[in-house]
Protein backbone atom coordinates (compact mmCIF):
# COMPACT_ATOMS: atom_id res chain seq x y z
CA UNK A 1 -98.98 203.25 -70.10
CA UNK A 2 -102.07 201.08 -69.48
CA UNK A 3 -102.81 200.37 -73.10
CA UNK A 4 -106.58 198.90 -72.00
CA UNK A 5 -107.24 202.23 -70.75
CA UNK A 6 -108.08 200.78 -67.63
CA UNK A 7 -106.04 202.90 -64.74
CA UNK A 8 -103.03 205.48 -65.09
CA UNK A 9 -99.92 205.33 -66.56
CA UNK A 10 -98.15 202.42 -64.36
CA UNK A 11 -94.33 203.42 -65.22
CA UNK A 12 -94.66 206.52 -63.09
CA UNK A 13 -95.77 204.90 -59.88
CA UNK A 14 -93.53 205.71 -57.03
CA UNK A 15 -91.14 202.49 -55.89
CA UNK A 16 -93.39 202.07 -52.36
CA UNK A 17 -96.59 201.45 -54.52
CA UNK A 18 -94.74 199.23 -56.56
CA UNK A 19 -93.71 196.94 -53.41
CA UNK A 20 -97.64 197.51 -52.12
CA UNK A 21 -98.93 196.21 -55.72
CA UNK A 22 -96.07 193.24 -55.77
CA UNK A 23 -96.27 192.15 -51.65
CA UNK A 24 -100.18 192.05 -52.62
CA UNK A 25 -99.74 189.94 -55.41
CA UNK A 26 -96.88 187.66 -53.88
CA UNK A 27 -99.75 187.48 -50.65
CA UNK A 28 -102.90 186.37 -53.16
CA UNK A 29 -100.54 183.91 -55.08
CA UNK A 30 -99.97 181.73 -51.83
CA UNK A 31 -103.64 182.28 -50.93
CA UNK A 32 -104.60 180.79 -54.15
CA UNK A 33 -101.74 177.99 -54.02
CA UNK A 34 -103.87 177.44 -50.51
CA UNK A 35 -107.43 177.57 -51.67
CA UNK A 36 -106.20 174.38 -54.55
CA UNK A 37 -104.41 172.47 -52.15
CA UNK A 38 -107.79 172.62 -50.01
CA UNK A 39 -109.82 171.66 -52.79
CA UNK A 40 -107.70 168.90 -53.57
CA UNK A 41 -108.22 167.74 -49.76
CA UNK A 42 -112.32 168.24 -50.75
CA UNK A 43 -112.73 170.97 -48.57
CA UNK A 44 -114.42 173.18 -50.48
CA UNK A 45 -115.79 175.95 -47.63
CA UNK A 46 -112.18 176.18 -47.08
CA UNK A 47 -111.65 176.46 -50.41
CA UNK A 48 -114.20 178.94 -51.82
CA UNK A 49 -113.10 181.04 -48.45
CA UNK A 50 -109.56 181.53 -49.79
CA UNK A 51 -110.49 182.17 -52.89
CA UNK A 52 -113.28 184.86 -51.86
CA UNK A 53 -110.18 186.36 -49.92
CA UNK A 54 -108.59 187.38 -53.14
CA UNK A 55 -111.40 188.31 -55.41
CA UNK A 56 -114.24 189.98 -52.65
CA UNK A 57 -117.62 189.92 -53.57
CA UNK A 58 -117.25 189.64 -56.87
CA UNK A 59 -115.91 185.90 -56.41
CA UNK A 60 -119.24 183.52 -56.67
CA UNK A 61 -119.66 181.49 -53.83
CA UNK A 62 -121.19 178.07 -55.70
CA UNK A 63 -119.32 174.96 -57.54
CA UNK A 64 -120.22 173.02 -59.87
CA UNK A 65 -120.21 169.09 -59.81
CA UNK A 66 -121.44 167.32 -63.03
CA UNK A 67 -124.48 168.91 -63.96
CA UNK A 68 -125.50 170.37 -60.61
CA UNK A 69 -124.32 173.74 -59.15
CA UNK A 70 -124.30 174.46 -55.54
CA UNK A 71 -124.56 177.06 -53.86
CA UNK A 72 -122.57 178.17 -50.08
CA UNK A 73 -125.11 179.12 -47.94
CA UNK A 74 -122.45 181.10 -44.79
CA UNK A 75 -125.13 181.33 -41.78
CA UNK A 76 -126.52 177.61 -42.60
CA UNK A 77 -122.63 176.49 -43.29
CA UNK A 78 -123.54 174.09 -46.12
CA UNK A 79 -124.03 173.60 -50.12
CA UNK A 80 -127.88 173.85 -51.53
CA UNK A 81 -128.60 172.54 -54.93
């Protein structure tokens, strides 16, 4: 049982939506081991791309360096301040 009350009872899932919910996870773990080895190499469109492949829209496209936050701007393919 889903004691946050969130989504069903997860114990009575059937074993082939089990393997979909564990192959998804096993896919967005590499993605994410990806997106920080591409941030480590400073490329941060490449970066903030991965990531945005795991979390959708709801992931925010900006990153913050010191005390300025930029913004990824797709159809000019560059940070604004």
């Amino acid at each position: 049982m889903d004691p946050k009350g969130i989504q069903e009872n997860i114990n009575n899932l059937t074993y082939d939506e089990k393997m979909k919910i564990k192959e998804k996870a096993e896919l967005d773990y590499y993605k994410a081991v990806n997106a920080r080895q591409l941030e480590s190499e400073n490329d941060m469109k490449g970066s903030i791309n991965k990531w945005s492949e795991i979390f959708g829209d709801s992931f925010p496209r900006q990153m913050v360096i010191g005390r300025c936050v930029y913004r990824y701007c797709f159809k000019q393919d560059r940070f604004f301040s």
